[in-house]
C-alpha atoms as a PDB file:
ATOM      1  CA  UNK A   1       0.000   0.000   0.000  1.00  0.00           C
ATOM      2  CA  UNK A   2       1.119   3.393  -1.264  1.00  0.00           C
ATOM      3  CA  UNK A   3       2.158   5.849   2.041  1.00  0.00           C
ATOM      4  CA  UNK A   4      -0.152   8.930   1.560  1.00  0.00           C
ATOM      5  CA  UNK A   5       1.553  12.432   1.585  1.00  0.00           C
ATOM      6  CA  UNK A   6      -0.212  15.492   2.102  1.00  0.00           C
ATOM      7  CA  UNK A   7      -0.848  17.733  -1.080  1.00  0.00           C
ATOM      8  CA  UNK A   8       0.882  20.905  -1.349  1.00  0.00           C
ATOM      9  CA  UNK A   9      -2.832  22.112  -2.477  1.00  0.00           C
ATOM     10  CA  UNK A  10      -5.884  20.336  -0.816  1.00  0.00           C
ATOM     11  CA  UNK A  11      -9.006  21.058  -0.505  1.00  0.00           C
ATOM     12  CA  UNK A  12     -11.891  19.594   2.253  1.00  0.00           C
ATOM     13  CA  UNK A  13     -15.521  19.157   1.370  1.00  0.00           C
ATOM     14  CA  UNK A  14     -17.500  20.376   4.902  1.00  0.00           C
ATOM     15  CA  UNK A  15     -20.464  18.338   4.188  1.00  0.00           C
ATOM     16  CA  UNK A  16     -21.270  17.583   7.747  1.00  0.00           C
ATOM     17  CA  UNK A  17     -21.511  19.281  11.165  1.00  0.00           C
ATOM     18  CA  UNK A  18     -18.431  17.184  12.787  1.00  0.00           C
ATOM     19  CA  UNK A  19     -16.525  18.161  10.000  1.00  0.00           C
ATOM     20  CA  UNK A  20     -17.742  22.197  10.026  1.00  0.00           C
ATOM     21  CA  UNK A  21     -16.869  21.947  14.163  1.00  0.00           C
ATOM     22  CA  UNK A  22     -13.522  20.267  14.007  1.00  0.00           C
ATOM     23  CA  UNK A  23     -12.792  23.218  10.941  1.00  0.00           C
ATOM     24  CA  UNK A  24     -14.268  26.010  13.000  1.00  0.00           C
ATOM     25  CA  UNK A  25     -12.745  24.748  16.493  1.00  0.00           C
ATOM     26  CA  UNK A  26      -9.143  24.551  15.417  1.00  0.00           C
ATOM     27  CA  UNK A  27      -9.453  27.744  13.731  1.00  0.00           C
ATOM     28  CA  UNK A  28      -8.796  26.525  10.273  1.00  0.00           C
ATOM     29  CA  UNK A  29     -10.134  29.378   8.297  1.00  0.00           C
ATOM     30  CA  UNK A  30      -9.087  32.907   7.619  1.00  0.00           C
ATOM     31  CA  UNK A  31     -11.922  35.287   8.569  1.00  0.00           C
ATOM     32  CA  UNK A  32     -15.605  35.618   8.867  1.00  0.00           C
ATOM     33  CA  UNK A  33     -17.825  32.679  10.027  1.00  0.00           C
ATOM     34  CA  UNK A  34     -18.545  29.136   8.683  1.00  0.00           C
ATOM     35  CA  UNK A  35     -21.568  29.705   6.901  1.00  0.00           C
ATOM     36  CA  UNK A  36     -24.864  27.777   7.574  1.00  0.00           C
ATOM     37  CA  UNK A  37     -28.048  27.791   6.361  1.00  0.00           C
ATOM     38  CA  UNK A  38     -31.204  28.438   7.650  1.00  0.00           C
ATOM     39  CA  UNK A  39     -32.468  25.296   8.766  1.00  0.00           C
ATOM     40  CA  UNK A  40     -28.963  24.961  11.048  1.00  0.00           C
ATOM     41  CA  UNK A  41     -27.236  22.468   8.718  1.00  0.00           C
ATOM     42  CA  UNK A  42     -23.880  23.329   7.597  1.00  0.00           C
ATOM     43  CA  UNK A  43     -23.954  24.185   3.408  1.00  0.00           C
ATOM     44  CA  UNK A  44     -21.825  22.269   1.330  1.00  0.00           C
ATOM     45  CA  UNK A  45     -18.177  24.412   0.789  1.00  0.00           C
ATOM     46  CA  UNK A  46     -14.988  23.684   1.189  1.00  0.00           C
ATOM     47  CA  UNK A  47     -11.756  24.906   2.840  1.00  0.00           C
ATOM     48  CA  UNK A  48      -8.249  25.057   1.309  1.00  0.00           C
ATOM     49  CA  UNK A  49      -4.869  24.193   2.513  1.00  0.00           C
ATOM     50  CA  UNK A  50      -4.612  28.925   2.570  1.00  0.00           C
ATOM     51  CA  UNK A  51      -7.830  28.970   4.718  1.00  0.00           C
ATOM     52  CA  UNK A  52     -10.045  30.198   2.250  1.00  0.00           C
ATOM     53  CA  UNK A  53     -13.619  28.722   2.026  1.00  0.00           C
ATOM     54  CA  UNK A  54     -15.783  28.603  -1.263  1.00  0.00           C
ATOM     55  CA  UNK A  55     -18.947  27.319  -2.165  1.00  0.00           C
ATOM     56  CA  UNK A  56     -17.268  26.147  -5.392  1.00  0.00           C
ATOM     57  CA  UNK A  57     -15.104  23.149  -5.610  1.00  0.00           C
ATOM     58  CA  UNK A  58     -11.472  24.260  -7.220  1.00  0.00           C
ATOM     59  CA  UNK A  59     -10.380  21.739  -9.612  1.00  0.00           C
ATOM     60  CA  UNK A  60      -6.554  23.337  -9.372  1.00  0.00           C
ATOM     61  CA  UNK A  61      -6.567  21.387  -5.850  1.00  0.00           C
ATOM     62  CA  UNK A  62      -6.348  18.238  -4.436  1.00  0.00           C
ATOM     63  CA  UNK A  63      -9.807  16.717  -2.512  1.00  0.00           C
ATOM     64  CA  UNK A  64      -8.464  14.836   1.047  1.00  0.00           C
ATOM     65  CA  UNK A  65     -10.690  13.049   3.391  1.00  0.00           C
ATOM     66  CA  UNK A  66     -11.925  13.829   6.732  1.00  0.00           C
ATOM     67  CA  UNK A  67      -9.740  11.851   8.024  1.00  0.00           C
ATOM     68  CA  UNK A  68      -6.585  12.886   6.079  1.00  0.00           C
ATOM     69  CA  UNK A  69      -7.078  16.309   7.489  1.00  0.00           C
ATOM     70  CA  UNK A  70      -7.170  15.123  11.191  1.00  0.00           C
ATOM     71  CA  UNK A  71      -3.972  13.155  10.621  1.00  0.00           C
ATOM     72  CA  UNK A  72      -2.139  15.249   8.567  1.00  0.00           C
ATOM     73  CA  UNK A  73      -3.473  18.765   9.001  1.00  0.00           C
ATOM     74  CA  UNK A  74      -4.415  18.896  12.346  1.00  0.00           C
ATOM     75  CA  UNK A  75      -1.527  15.942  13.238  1.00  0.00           C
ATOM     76  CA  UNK A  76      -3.930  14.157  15.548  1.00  0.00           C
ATOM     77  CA  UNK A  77      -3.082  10.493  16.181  1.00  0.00           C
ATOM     78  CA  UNK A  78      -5.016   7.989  13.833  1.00  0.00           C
ATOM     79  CA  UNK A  79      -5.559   4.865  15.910  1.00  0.00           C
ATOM     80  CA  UNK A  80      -5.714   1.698  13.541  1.00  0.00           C
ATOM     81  CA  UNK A  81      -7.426  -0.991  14.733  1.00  0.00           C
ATOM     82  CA  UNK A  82      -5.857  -4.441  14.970  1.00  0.00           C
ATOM     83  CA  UNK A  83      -7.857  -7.235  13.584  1.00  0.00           C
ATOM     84  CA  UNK A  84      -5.128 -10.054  13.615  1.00  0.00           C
ATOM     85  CA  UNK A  85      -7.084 -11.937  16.498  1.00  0.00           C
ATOM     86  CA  UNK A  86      -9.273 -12.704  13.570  1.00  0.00           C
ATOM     87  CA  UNK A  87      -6.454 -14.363  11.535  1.00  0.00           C
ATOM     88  CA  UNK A  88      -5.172 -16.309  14.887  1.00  0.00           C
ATOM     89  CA  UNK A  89      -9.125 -17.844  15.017  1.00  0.00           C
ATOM     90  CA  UNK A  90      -8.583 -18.499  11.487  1.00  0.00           C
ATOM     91  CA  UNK A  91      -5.846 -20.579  11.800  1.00  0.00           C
ATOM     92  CA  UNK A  92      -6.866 -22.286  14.549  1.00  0.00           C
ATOM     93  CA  UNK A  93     -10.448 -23.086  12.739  1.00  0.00           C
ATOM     94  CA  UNK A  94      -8.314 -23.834   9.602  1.00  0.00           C
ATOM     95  CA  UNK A  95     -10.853 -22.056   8.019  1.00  0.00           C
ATOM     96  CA  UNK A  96      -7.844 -20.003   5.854  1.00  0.00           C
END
């Protein structure tokens, strides 16, 4: 599996409220508010690797996930589950 590195220009959908709050909270935009719409759902924008948020997606960046930004952005920990007790009970089912 390929490593991922960060893209010198990314972009992040906000598509959700966890997303909008873990933006907003660590202060990951320029200026101004996060904008939401009337019925208190976040609208659909995105924020750049400068800050900037758009309503328009910018095809001269690169889209990351949710995820990507919390791990590499915001360098939070990503824990990984282990699932190799399931290959262990495998084995010992000889099922693989």
């Amino acid at each position: 599996m390929k490593e991922f590195k960060l893209p010198e220009k990314w972009i992040l959908k906000l598509s959700t409220f966890e997303i909008s709050k873990t933006v907003s909270e660590n202060g990951y935009y320029k200026c101004g508010t996060l904008h939401w719409s009337d019925n208190g759902h976040y609208c659909n924008c995105y924020i750049d690797c400068n800050k900037n948020y758009s309503a328009n997606f910018n095809s001269s960046y690169i889209e990351i996930t949710f995820e990507q930004f919390k791990q590499y952005v915001l360098k939070e920990k990503v824990e990984v589950e282990d699932y190799s007790f399931i290959i262990s009970m495998l084995d010992k089912l000889e099922i693989c």
